[in-house]
N, C-alpha and C. Protein backbone atom coordinates (compact mmCIF):
# COMPACT_ATOMS: atom_id res chain seq x y z
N UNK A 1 291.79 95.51 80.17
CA UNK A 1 293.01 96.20 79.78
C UNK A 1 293.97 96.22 80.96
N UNK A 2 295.25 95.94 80.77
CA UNK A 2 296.33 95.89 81.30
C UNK A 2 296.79 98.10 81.96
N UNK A 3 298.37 97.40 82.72
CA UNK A 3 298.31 98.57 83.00
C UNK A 3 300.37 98.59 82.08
N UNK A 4 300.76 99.30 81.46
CA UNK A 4 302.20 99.98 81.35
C UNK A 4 302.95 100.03 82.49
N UNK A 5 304.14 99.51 82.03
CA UNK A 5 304.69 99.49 83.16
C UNK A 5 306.49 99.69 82.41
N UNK A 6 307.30 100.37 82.87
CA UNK A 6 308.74 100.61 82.39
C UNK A 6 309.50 99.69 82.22
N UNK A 7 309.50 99.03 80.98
CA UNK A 7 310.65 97.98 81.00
C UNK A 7 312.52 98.27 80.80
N UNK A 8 312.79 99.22 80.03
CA UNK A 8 313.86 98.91 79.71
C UNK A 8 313.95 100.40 78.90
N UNK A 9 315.47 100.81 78.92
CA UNK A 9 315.58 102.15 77.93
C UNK A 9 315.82 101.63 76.66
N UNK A 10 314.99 102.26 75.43
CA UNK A 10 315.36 102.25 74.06
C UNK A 10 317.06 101.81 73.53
N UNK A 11 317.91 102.69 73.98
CA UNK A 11 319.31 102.55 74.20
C UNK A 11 320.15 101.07 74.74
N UNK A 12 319.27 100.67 75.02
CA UNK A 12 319.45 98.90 75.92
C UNK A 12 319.30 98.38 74.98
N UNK A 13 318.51 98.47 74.21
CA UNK A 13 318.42 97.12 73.26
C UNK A 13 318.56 97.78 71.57
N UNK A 14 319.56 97.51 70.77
CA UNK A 14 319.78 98.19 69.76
C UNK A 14 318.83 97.66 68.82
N UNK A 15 318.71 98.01 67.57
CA UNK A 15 317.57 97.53 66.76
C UNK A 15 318.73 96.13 66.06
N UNK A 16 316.92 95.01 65.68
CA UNK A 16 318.05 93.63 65.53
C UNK A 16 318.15 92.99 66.60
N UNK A 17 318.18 93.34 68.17
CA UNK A 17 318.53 92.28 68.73
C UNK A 17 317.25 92.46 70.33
N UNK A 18 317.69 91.45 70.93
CA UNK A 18 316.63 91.58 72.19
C UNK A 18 317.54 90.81 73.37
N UNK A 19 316.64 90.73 74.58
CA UNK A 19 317.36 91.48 75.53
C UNK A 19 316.26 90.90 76.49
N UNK A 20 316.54 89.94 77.95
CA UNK A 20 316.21 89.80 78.90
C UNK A 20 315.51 90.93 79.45
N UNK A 21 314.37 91.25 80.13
CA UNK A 21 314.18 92.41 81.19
C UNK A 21 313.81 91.86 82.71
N UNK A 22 313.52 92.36 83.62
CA UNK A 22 312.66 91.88 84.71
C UNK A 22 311.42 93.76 85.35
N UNK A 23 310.80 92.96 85.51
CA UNK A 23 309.62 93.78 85.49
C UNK A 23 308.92 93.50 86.51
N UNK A 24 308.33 94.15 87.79
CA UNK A 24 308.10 93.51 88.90
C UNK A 24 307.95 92.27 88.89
N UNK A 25 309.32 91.83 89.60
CA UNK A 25 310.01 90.41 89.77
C UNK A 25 309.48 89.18 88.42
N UNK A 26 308.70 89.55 87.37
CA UNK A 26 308.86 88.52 86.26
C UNK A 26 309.99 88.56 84.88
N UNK A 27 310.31 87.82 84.49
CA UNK A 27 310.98 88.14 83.65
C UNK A 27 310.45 88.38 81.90
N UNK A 28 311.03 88.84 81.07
CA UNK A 28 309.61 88.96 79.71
C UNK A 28 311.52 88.94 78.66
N UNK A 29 311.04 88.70 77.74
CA UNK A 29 312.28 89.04 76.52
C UNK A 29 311.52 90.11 75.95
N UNK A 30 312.46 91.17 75.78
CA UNK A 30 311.76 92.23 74.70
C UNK A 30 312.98 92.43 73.78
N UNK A 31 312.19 92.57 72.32
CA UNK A 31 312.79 92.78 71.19
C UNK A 31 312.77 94.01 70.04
N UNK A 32 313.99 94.29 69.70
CA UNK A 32 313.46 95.65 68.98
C UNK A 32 314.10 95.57 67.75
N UNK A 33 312.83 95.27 66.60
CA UNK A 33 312.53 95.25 65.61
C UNK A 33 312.94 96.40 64.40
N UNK A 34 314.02 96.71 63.67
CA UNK A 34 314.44 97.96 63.21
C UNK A 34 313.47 98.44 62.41
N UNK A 35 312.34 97.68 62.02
CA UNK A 35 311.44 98.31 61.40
C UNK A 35 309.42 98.53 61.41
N UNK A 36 309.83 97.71 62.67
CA UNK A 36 308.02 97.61 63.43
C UNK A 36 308.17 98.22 64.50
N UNK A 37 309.38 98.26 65.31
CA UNK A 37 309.38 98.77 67.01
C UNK A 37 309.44 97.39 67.56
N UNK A 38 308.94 97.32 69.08
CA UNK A 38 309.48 97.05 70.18
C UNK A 38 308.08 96.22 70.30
N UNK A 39 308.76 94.40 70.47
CA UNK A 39 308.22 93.22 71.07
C UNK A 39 308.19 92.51 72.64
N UNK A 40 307.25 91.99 72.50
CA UNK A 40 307.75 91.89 74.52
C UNK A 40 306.83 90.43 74.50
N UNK A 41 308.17 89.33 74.83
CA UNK A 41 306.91 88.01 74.75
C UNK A 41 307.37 87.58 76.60
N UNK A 42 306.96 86.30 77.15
CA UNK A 42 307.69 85.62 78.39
C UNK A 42 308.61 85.25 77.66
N UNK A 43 309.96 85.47 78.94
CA UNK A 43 311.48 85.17 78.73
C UNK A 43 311.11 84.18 78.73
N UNK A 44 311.05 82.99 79.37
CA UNK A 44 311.19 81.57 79.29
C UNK A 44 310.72 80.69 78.14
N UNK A 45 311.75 79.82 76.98
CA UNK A 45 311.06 78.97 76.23
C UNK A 45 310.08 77.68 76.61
N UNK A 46 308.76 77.36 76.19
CA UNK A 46 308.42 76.54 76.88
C UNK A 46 308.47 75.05 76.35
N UNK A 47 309.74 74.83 76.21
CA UNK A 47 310.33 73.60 75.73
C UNK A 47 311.34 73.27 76.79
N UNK A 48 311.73 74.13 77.57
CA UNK A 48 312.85 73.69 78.68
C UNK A 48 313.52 75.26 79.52
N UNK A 49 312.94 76.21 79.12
CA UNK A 49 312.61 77.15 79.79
C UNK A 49 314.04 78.26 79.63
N UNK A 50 315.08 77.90 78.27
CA UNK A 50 315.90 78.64 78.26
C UNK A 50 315.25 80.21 78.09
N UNK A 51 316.00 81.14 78.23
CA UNK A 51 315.71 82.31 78.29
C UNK A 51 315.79 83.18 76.42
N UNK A 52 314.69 83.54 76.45
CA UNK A 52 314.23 83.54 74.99
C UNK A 52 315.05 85.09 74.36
N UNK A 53 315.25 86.14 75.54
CA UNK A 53 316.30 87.38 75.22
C UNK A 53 317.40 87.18 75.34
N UNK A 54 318.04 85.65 75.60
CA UNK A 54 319.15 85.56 75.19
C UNK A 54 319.44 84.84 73.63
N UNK A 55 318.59 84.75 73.35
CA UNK A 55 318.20 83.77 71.97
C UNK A 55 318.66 85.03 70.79
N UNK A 56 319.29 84.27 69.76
CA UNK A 56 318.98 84.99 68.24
C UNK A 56 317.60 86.09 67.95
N UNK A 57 317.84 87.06 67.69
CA UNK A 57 316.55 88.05 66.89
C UNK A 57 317.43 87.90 65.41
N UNK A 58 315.89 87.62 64.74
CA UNK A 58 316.13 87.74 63.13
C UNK A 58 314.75 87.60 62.53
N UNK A 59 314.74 89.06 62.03
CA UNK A 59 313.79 88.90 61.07
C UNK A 59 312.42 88.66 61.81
N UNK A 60 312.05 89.18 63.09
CA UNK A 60 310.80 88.77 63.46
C UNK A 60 310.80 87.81 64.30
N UNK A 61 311.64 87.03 64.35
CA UNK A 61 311.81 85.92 65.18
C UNK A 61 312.55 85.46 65.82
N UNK A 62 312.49 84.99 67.47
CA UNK A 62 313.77 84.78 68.07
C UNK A 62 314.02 83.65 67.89
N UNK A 63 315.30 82.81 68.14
CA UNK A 63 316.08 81.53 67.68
C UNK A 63 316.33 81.33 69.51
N UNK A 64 315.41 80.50 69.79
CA UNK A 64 315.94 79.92 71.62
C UNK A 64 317.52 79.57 71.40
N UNK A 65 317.93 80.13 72.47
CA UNK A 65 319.73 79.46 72.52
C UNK A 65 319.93 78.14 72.44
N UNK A 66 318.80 77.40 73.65
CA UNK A 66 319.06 76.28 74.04
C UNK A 66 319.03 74.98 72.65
N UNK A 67 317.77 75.17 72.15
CA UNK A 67 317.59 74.29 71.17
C UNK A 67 317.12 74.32 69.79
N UNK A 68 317.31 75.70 70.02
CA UNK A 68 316.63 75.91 67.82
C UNK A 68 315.61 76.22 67.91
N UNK A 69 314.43 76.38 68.67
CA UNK A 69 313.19 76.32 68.76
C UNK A 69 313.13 77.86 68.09
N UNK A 70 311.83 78.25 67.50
CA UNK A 70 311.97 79.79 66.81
C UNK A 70 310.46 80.07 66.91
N UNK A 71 310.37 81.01 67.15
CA UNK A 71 309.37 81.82 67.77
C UNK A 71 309.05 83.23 67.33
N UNK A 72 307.79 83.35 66.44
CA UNK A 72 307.46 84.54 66.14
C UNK A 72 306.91 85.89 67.21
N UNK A 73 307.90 86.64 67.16
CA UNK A 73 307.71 87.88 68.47
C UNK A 73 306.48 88.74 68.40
N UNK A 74 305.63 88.39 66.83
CA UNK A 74 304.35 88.97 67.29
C UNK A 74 303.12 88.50 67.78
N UNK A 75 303.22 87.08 67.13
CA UNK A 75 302.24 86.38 67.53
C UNK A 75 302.83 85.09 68.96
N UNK A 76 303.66 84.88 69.07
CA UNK A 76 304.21 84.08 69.91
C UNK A 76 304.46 82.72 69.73
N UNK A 77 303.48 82.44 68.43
CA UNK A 77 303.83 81.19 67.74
C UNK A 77 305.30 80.32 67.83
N UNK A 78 305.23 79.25 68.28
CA UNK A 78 306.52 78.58 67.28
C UNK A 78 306.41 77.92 65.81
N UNK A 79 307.19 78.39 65.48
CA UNK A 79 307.27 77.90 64.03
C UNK A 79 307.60 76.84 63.37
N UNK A 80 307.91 76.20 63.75
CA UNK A 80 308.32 74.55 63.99
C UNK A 80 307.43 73.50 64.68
N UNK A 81 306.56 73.54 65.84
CA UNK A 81 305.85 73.15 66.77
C UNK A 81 304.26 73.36 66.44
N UNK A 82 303.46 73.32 65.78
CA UNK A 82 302.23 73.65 65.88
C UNK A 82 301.28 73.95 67.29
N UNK A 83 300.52 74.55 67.94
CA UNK A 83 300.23 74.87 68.87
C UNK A 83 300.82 74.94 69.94
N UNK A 84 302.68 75.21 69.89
CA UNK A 84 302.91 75.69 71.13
C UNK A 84 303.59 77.36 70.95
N UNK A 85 303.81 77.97 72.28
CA UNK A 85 303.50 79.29 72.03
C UNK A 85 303.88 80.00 73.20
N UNK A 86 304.19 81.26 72.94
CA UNK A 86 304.57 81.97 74.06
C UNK A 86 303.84 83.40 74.43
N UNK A 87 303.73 83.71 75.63
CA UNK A 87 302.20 85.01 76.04
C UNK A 87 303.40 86.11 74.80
N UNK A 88 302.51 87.02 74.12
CA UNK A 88 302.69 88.43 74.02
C UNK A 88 302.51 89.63 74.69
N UNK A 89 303.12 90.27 74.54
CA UNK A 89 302.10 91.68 75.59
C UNK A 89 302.58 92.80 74.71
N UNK A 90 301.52 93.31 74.96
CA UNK A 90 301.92 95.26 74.17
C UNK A 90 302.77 95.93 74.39
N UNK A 91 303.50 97.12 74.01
CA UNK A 91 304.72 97.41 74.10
C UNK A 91 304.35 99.12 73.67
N UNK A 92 305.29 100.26 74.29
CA UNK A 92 304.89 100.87 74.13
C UNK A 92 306.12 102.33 74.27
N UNK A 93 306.19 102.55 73.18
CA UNK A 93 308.14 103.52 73.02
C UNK A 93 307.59 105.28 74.04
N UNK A 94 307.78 105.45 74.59
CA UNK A 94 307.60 106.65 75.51
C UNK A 94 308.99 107.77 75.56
N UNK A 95 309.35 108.50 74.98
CA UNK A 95 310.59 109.17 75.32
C UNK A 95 311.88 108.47 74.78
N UNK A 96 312.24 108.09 75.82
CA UNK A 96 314.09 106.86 76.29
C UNK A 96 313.63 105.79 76.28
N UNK A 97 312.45 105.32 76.81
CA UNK A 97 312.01 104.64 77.63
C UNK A 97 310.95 103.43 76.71
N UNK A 98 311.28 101.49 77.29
CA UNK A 98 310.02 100.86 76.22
C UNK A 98 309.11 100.63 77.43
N UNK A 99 307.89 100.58 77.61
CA UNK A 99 306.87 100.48 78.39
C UNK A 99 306.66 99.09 78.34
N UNK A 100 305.94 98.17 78.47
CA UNK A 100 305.07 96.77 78.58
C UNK A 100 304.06 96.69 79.47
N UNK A 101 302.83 96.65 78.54
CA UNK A 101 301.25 96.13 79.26
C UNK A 101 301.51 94.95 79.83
N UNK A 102 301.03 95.09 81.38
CA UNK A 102 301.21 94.02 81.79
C UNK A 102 299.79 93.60 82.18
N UNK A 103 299.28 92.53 82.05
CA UNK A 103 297.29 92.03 82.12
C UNK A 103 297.03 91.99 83.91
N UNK A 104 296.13 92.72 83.90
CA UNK A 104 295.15 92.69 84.87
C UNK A 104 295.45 91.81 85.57
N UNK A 105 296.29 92.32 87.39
CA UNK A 105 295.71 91.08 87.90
C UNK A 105 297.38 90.39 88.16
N UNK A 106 297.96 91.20 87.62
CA UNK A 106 299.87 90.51 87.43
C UNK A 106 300.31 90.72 88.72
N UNK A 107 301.33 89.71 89.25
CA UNK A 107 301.41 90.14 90.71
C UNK A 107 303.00 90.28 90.35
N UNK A 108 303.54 90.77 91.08
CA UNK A 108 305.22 90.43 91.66
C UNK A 108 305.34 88.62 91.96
N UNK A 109 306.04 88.24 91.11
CA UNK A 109 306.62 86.70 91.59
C UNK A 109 307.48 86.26 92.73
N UNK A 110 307.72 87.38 93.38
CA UNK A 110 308.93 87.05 94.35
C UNK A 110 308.72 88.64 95.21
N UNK A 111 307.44 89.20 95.05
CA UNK A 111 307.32 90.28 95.91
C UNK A 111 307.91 91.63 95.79
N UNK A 112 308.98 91.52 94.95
CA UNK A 112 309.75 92.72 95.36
C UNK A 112 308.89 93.65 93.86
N UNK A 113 309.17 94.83 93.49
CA UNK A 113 308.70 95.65 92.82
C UNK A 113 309.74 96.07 91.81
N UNK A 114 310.69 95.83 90.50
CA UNK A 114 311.27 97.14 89.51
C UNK A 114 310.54 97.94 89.26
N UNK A 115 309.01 98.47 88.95
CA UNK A 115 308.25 99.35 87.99
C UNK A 115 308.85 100.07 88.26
N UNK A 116 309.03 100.54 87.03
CA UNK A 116 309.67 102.26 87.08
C UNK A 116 311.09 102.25 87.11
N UNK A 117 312.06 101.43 86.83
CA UNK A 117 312.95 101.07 86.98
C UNK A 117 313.71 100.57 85.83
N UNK A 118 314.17 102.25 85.36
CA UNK A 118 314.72 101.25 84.01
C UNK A 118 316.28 100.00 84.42
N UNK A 119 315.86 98.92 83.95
CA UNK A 119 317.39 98.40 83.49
C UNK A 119 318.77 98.66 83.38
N UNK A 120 319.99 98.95 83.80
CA UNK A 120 320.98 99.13 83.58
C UNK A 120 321.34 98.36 82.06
C-alpha cells in the first residue's frame, strides 16, 4: 500500500474536466468525474508523451490533445490501441482538498518536494 499525498483543491478542477497536477516533482492528470469523483492517471500519453490533463474529459475518458488517442481514467486502458495503457492511482476527496496514493517506493523526479501543497 501506497502512501496519500495532496494533489490539488476540489475547486481546481470543476466536475467534467481535468487538470495537470505535480506532486513531488512527478506529474499525474487528475480528473473529476461529476458523477464517480476524482481520477488520477500519469500526465504523460504514451504515444508521444503529450500531457493527458490537458486533453478532453468526456464521459470517463480523456481525448490526448496531441493525437486522438482516448483513454479510460479508470482503468487506464486505451481504447483504440489494445494493450497500451496508462498507471492509475487512487484518489481520495478529504475536505477542499483531492489526495493521490502514490505506490511504495515513489521518489521525487527532480528532488524537490510539493506534498502538501495544494496547486494554485
Amino acid at each position: 500500500m501506497g502512501r496519500f499525498v495532496r494533489a490539488a483543491r476540489m475547486d481546481a478542477i470543476p466536475p467534467g474536466s481535468g487538470k495537470a497536477v505535480r506532486v513531488e516533482g512527478r506529474w499525474f492528470a487528475l480528473f473529476h468525474d461529476p458523477v464517480r469523483g476524482f481520477f488520477a492517471t500519469d500526465d504523460a500519453c504514451p504515444h508521444q508523451g503529450a500531457s493527458l490533463g490537458e486533453g478532453t474529459y468526456h464521459e470517463g475518458r480523456v481525448i490526448c490533445p496531441w493525437h486522438n488517442w482516448v483513454f479510460d481514467v479508470a482503468t487506464g486502458e486505451c481504447v483504440r490501441v489494445p494493450g497500451v495503457s496508462v498507471a492509475c492511482y487512487a484518489t481520495r476527496p478529504d475536505g477542499e482538498d483531492v489526495w493521490i496514493e502514490l505506490p511504495d517506493g515513489t521518489d521525487a523526479a527532480d528532488g524537490g518536494s510539493d506534498a502538501g501543497q495544494a496547486p494554485a
